[in-house]
Structure formats: structure tokens, C-alpha cells
C-alpha atoms as a PDB file:
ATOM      1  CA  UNK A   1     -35.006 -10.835 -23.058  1.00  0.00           C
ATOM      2  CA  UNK A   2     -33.375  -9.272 -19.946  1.00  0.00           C
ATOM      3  CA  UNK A   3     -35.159  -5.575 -18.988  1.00  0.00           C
ATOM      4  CA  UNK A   4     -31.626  -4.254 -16.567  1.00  0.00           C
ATOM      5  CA  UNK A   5     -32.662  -1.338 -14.199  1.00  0.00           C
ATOM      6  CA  UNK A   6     -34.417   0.653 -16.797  1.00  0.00           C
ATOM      7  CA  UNK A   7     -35.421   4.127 -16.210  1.00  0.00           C
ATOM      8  CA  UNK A   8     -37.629   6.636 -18.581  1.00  0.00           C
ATOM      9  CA  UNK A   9     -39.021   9.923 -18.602  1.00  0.00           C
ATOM     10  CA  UNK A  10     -40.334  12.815 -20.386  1.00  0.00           C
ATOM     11  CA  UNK A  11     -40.601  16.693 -20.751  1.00  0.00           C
ATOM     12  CA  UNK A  12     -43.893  17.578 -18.802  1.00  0.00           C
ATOM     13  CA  UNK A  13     -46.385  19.879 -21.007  1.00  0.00           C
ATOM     14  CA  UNK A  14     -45.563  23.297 -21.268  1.00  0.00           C
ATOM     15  CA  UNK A  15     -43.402  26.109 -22.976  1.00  0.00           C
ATOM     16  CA  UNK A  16     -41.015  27.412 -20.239  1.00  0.00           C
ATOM     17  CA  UNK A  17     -41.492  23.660 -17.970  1.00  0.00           C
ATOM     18  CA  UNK A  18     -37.791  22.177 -17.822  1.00  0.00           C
ATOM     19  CA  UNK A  19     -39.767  19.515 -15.401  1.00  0.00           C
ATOM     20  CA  UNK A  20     -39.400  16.050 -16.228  1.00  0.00           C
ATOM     21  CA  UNK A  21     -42.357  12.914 -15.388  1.00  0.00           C
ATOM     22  CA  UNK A  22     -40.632   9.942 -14.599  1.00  0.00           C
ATOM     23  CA  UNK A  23     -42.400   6.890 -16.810  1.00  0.00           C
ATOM     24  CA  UNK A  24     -40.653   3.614 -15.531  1.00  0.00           C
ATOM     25  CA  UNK A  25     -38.767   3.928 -12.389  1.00  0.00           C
ATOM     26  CA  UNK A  26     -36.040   0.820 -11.954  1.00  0.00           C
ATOM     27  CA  UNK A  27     -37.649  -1.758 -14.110  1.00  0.00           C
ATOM     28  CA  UNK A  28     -35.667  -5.432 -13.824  1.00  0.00           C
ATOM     29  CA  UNK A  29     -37.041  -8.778 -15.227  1.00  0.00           C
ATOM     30  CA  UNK A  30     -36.551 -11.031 -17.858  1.00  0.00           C
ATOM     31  CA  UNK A  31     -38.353 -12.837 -20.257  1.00  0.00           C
ATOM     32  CA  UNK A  32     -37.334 -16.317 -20.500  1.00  0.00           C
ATOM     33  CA  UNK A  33     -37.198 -18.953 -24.030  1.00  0.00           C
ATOM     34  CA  UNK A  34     -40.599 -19.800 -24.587  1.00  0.00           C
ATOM     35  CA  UNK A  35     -42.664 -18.123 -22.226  1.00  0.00           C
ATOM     36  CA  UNK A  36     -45.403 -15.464 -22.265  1.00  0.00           C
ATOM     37  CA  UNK A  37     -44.753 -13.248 -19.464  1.00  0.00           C
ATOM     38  CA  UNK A  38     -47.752 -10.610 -18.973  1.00  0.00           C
ATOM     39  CA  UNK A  39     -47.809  -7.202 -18.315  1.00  0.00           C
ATOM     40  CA  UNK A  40     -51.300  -6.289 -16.650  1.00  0.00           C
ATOM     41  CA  UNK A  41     -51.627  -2.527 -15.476  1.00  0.00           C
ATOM     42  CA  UNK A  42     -54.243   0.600 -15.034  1.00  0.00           C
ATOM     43  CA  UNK A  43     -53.986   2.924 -18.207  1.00  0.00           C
ATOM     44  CA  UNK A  44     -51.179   5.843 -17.845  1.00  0.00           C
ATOM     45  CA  UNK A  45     -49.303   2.830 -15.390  1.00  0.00           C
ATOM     46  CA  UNK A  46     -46.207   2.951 -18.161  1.00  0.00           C
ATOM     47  CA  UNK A  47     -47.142  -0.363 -20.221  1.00  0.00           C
ATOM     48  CA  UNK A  48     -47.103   0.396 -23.613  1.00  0.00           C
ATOM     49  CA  UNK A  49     -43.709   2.933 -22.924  1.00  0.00           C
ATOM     50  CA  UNK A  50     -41.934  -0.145 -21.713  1.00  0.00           C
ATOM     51  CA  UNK A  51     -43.386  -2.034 -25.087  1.00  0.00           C
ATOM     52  CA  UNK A  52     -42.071   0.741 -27.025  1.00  0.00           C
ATOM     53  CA  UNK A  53     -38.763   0.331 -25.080  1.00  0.00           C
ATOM     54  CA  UNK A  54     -38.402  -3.311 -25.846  1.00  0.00           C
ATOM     55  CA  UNK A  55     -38.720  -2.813 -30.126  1.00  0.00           C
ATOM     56  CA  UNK A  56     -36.467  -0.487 -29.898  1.00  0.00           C
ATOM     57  CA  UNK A  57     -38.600   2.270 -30.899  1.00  0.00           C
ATOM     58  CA  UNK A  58     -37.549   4.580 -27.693  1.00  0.00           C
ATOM     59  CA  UNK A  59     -34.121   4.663 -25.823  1.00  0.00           C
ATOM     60  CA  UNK A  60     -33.872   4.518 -22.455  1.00  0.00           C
ATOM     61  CA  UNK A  61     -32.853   7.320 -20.353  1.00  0.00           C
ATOM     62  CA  UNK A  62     -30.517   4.457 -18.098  1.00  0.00           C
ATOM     63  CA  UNK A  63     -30.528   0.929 -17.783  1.00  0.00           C
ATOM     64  CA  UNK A  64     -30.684  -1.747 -20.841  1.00  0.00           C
ATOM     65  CA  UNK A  65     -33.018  -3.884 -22.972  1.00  0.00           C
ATOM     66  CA  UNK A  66     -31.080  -6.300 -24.006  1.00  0.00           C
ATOM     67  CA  UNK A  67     -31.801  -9.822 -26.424  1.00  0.00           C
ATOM     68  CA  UNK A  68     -29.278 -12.448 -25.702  1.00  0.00           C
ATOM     69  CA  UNK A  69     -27.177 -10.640 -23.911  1.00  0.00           C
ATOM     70  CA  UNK A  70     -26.685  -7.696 -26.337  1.00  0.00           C
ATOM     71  CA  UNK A  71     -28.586  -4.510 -26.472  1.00  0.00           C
ATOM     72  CA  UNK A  72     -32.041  -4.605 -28.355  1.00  0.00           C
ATOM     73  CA  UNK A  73     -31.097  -0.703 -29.585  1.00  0.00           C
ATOM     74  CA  UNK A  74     -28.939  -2.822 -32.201  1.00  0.00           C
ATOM     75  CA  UNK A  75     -30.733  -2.856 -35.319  1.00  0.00           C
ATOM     76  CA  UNK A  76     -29.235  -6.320 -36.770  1.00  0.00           C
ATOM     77  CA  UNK A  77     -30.081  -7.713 -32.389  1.00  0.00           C
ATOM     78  CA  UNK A  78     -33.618  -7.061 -33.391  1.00  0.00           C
ATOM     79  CA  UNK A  79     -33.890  -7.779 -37.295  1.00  0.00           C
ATOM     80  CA  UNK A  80     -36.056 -11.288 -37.495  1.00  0.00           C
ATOM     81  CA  UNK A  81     -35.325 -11.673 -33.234  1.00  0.00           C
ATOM     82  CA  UNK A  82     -38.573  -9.708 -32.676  1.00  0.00           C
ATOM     83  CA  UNK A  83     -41.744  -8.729 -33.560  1.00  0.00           C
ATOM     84  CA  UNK A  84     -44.753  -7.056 -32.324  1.00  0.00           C
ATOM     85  CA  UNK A  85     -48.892  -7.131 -32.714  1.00  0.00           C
ATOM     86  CA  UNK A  86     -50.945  -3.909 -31.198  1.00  0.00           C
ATOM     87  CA  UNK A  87     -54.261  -2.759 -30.478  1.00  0.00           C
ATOM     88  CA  UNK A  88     -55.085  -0.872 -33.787  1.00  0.00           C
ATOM     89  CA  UNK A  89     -55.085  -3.089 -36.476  1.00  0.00           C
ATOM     90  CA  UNK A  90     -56.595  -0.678 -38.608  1.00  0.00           C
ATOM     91  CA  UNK A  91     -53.186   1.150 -38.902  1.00  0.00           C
ATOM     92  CA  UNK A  92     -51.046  -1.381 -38.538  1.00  0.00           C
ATOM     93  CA  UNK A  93     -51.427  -2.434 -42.246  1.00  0.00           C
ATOM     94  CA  UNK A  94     -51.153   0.184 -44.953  1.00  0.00           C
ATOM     95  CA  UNK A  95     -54.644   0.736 -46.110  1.00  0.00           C
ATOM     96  CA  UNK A  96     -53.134   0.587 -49.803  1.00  0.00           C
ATOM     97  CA  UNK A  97     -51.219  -3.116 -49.766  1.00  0.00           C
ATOM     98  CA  UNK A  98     -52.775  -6.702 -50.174  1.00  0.00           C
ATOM     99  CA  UNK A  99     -52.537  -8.918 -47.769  1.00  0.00           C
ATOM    100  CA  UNK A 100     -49.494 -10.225 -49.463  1.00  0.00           C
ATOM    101  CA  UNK A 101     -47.669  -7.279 -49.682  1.00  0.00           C
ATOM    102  CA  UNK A 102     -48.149  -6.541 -45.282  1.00  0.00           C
ATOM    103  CA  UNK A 103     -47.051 -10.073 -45.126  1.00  0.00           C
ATOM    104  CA  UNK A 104     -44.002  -9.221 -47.583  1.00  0.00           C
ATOM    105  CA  UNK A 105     -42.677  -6.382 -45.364  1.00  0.00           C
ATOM    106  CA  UNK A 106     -40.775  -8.099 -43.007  1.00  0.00           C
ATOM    107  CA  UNK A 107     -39.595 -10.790 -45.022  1.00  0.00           C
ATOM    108  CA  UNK A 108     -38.295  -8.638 -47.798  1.00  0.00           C
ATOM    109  CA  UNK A 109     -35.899  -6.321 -45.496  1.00  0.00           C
ATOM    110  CA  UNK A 110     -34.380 -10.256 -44.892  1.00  0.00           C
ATOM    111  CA  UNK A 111     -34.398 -11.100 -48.225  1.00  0.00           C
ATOM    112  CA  UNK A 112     -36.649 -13.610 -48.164  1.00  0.00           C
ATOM    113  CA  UNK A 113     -39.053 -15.052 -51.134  1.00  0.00           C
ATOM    114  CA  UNK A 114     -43.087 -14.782 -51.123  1.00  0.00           C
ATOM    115  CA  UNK A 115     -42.888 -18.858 -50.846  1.00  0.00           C
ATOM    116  CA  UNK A 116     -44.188 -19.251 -47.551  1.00  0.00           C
ATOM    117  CA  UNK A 117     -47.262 -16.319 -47.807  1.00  0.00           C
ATOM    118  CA  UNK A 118     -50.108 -19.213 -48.439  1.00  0.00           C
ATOM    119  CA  UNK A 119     -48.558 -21.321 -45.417  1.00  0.00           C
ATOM    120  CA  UNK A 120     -48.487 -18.339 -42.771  1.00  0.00           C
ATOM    121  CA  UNK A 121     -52.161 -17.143 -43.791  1.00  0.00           C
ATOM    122  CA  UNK A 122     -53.648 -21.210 -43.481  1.00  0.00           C
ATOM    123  CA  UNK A 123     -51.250 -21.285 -40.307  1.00  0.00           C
ATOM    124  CA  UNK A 124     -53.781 -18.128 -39.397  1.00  0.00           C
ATOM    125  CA  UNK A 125     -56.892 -20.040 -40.237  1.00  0.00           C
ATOM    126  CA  UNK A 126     -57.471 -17.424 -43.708  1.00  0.00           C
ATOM    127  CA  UNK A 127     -57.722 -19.075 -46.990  1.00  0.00           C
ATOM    128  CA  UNK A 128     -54.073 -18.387 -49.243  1.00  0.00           C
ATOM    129  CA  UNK A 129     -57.133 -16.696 -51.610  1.00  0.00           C
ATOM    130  CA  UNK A 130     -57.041 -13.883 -48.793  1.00  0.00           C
ATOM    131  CA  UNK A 131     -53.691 -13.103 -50.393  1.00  0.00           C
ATOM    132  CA  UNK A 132     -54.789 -11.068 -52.831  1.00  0.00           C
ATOM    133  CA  UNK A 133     -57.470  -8.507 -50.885  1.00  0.00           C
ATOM    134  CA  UNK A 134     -57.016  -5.419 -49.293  1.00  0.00           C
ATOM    135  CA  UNK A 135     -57.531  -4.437 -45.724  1.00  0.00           C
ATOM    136  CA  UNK A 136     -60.830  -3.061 -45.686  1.00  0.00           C
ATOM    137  CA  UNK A 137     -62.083  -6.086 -47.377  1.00  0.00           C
ATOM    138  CA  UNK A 138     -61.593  -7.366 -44.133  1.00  0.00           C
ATOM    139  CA  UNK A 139     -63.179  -7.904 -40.834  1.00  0.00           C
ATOM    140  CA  UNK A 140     -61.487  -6.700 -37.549  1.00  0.00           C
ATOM    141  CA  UNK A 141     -60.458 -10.087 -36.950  1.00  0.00           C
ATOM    142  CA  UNK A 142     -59.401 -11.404 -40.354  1.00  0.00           C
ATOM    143  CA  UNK A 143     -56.996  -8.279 -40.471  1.00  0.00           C
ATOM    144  CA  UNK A 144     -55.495  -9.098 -36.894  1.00  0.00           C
ATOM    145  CA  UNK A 145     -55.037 -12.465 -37.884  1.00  0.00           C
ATOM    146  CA  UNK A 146     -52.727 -11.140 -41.110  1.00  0.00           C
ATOM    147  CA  UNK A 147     -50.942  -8.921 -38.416  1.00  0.00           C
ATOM    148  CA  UNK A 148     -50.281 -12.270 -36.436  1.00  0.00           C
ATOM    149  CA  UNK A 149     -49.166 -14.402 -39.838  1.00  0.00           C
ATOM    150  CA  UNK A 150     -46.655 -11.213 -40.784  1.00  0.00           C
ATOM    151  CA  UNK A 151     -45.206 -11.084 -36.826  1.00  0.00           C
ATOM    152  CA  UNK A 152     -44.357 -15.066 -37.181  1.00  0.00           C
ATOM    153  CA  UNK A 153     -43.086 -14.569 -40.723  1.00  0.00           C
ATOM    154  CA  UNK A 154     -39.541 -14.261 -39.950  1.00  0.00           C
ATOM    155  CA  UNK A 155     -40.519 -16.785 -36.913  1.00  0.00           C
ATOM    156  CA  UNK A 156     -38.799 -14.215 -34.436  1.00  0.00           C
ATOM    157  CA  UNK A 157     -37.930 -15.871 -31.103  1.00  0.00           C
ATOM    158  CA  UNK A 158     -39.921 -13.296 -29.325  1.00  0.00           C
ATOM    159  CA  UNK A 159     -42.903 -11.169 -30.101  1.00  0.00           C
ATOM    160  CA  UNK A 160     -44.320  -8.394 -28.126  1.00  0.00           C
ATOM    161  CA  UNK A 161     -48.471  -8.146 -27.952  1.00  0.00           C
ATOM    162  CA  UNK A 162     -49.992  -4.463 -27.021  1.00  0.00           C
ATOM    163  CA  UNK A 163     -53.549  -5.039 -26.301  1.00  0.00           C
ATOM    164  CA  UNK A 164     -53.530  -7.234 -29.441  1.00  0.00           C
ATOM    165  CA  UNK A 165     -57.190  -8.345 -28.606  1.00  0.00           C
ATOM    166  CA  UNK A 166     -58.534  -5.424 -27.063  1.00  0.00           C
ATOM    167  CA  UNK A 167     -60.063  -4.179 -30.050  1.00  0.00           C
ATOM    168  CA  UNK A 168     -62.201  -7.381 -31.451  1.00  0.00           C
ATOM    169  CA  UNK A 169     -65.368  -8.700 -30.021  1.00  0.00           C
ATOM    170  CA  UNK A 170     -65.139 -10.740 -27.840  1.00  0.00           C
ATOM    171  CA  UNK A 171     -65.806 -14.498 -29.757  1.00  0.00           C
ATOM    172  CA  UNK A 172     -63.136 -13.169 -31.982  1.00  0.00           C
ATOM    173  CA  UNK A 173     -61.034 -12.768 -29.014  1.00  0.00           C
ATOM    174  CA  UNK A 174     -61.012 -16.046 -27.697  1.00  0.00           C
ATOM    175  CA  UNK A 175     -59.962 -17.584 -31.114  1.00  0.00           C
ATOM    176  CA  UNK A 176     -57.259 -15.154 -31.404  1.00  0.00           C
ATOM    177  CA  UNK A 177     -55.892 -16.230 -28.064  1.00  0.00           C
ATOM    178  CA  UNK A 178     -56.259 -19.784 -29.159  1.00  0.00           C
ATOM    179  CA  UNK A 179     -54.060 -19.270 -32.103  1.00  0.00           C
ATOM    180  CA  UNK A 180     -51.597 -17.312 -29.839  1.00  0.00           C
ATOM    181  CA  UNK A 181     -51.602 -19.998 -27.444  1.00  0.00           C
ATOM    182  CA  UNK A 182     -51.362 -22.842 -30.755  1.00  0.00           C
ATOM    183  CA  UNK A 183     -48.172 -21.144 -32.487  1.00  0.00           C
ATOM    184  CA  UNK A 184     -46.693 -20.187 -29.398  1.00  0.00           C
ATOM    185  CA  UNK A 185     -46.269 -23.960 -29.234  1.00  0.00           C
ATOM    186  CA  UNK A 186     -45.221 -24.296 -32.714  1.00  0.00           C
ATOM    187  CA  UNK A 187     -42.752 -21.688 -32.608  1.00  0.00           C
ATOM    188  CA  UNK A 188     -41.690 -22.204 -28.947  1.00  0.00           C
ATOM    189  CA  UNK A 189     -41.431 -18.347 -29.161  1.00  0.00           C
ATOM    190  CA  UNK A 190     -41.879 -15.973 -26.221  1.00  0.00           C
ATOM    191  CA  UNK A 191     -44.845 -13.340 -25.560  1.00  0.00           C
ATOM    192  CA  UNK A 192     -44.587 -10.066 -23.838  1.00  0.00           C
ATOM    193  CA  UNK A 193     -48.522  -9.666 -23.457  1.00  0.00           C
ATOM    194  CA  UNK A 194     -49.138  -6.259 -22.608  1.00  0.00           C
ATOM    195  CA  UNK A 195     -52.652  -6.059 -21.456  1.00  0.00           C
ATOM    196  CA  UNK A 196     -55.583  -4.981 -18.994  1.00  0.00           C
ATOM    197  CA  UNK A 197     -57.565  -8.156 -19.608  1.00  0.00           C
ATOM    198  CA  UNK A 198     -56.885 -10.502 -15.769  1.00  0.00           C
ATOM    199  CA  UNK A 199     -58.722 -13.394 -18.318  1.00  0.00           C
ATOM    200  CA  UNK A 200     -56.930 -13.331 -21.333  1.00  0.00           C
ATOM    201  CA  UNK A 201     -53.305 -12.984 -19.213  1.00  0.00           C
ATOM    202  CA  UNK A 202     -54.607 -15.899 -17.436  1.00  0.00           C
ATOM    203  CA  UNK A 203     -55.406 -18.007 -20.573  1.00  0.00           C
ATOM    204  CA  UNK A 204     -52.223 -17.615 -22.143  1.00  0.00           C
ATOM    205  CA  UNK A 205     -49.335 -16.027 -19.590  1.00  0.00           C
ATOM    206  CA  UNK A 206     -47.187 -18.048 -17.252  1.00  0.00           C
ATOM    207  CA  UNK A 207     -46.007 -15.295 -15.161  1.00  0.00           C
ATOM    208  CA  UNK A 208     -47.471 -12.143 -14.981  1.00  0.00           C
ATOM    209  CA  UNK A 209     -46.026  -8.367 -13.588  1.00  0.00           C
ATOM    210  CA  UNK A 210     -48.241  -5.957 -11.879  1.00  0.00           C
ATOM    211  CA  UNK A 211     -47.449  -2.154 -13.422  1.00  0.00           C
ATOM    212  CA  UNK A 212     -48.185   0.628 -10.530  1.00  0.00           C
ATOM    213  CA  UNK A 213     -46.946   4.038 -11.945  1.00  0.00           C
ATOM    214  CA  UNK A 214     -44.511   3.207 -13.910  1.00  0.00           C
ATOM    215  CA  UNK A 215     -42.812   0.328 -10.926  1.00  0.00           C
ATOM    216  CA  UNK A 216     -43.146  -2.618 -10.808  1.00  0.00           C
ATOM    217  CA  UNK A 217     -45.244  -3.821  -8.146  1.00  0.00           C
ATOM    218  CA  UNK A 218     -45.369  -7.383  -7.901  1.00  0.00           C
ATOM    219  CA  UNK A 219     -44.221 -10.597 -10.096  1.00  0.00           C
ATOM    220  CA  UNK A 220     -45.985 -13.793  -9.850  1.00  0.00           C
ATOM    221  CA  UNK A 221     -46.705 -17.270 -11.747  1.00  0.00           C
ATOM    222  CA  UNK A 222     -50.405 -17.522 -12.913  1.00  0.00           C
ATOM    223  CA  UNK A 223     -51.220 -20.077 -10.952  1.00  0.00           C
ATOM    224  CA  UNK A 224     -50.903 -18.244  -7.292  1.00  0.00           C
ATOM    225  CA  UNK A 225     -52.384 -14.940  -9.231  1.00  0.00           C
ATOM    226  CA  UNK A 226     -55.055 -15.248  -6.268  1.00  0.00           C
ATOM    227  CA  UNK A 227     -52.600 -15.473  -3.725  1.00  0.00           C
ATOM    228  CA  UNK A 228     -50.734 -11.836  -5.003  1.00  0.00           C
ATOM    229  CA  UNK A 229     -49.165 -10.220  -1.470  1.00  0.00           C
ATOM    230  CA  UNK A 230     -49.621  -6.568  -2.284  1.00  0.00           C
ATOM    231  CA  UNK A 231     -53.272  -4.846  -1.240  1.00  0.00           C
ATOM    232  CA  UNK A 232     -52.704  -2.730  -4.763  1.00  0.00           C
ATOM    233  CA  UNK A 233     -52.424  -5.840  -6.944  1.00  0.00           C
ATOM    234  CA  UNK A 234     -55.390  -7.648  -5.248  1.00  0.00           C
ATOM    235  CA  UNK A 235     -57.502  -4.690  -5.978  1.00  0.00           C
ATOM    236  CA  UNK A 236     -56.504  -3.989  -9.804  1.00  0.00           C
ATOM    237  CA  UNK A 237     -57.030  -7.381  -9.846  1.00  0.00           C
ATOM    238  CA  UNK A 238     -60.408  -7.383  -8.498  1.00  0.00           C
ATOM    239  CA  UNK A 239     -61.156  -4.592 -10.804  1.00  0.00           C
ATOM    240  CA  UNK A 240     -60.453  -5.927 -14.031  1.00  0.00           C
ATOM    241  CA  UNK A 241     -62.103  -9.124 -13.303  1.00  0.00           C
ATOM    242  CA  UNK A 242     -65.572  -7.195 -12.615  1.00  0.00           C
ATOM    243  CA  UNK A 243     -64.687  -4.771 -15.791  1.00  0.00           C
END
């Protein structure tokens, strides 16, 4: 995944305004095969607008996102390439499908059979009888865990996490990340891990960026995150750890 010089803005609020507010200002990185590369930043920083950049849901105003050297606004580039788990679980399924049928959604625009439902959902650690029940049958956790088996379904080579954990308690979180972390391996698939958790990045990133309205501030490995040059970084840093 290769993020080239990428620029975004939008309208500001009001009737007669013709003023724009400029979201990500020259963004460059890339994502390499098989790594989780974080994305740690205050709220309003431009985060989740570069996450919605990177599935394609938003254009760009200039600059590319591009997968394998061709650009990610290709609907076939990102068709079973990637996949994405957010924050609100509770509307990420439809309230009115079984488990089976979420699972089904991805696989079925690929054409694919129902064959490998009971493997994702024991890959998940959820009984194949969890097949069969509807969301709010549920707990928090069990329901982010079916998000997680239908993201891996098509076993995309990269999938994009929006505050994926943010939501749970905080045991659940931790066995989350531990399944992130154990079919990351599996899959040797890479993570975009947008979040403003310093632990969790820490856990299961290998490089994280530092978002400071909408620029990008600093880029470092998670092992010298202590040693981060920039005063800004070192105190968003501070202040997530003590959050």
C-alpha cells in the first residue's frame, strides 16, 4: 500500500461559506507486505479520513492511494485485496442477518461457497453453532470477533482497523489483539491500525505514524517509540499512556 502526496479537504459549515478546511495536508508512506503500521493521533487529527481514503470510500482531492502499484479507487484493485474492521460493531452487521449471512457478504460478491463459514468462526475462537444467531444474541465481543472472521474471509492481503477495540472492555480487548496479532501471522497480511490506544499500537504495530492536524508528524519503529524527536509526539504520547 503506497499513500503518494495525498491531499483532502472539505466545504467548511455554512450556507454562503465557499471556504474550504484542509483534512490531510501531503500525506506519503507506505505500508509494506506483512506489517501493521499504526496510525496513533488526537481526535479531529484526520485518522479515520485517511482510513476512509484507503477503502476507497472517499477520493482524494490530489495525490494517490494506490495497492500494488495501481490506484485503490479501482473497484476490481480492492475486491478481496482489502478489508476493514471499525469501532461500531453494532452497525457494522445488519441487525437482521445471522452470523452466516455477515460472513456471506463478502464472499458472495466473489462468488465464493458458504464452505469455509465453520472454519473462519473456530479460526475466531466462536463455536460453527454461532452460525446460525443473530447479532444481538451476541456480546460486544463475540460480534467483533464475526466482523474479524468476515474481514479474513476473502483472506485480503491487507486490512484496515478503525479503533477496532475501542469499543470492548478491556479483557475483551486484549484477546482481540491476540487474535489480530495470531492471524496476522497466519495470513501474513498487513494492518493499518488506526487508533488512540499508545498500548495496543505497541502490542501489535511495527512502525507507527504520529497524526498532527491532518500532517504527518513523525514515523518511527516501535521499538525507539520512547526515543520519538518531536516535543508534539512525546507529549501525545505521554498523554495517551496516562489516559
Amino acid at each position: 500500500m503506497k499513500i503518494d502526496h495525498v491531499e483532502k479537504s472539505y466545504a467548511q459549515r455554512g450556507f454562503f461559506s465557499k471556504k474550504r478546511q484542509k483534512v490531510l495536508n501531503d500525506i506519503s508512506f507506505q505500508c509494506e507486505i506483512g506489517e501493521c503500521l499504526g496510525i496513533i493521533g488526537e481526535s479531529g487529527s484526520g485518522k479515520s479520513t485517511l482510513g476512509r481514503l484507503i477503502l476507497g470510500i472517499e477520493k482524494p482531492d490530489s495525490g494517490a492511494v494506490l495497492f500494488e502499484g495501481k490506484s485503490i479507487e479501482d473497484r476490481k484493485v480492492r475486491s478481496g485485496n482489502i478489508s476493514a474492521v471499525f469501532q461500531d460493531y453494532k452497525s457494522s452487521i445488519n441487525p437482521f442477518f445471522t452470523v452466516k449471512e455477515a460472513i456471506m457478504e463478502p464472499l458472495k460478491k466473489l462468488g465464493k461457497s458458504e464452505d469455509k463459514i465453520d472454519s473462519l468462526l473456530i479460526q475466531v475462537g466462536l463455536n460453527p453453532s454461532y452460525k446460525n444467531k443473530y447479532p444481538h444474541e451476541l456480546s460486544g465481543g463475540e460480534v467483533q470477533r464475526v466482523c474479524i472472521a468476515r474481514a479474513i474471509s476473502t483472506e485480503p492481503k491487507c486490512i484496515l482497523l478503525d479503533e477496532a477495540i475501542s469499543s470492548l472492555d478491556v479483557s475483551v480487548q486484549t484477546q482481540v489483539l491476540e487474535l489480530l496479532k495470531e492471524l496476522k501471522k497466519r495470513y501474513n497480511m498487513s494492518y493499518i491500525f488506526i487508533t488512540h490506544d499508545i498500548q495496543a499500537a505497541a502490542y501489535l504495530c511495527d512502525r507507527v505514524i504520529i497524526f498532527r492536524n491532518g500532517q504527518m508528524e513523525e514515523i518511527v519503529k516501535i521499538e525507539n517509540l520512547k526515543d520519538v524527536k518531536s516535543e508534539y509526539a512525546r507529549k501525545l504520547l505521554q498523554m495517551l499512556i496516562t489516559f
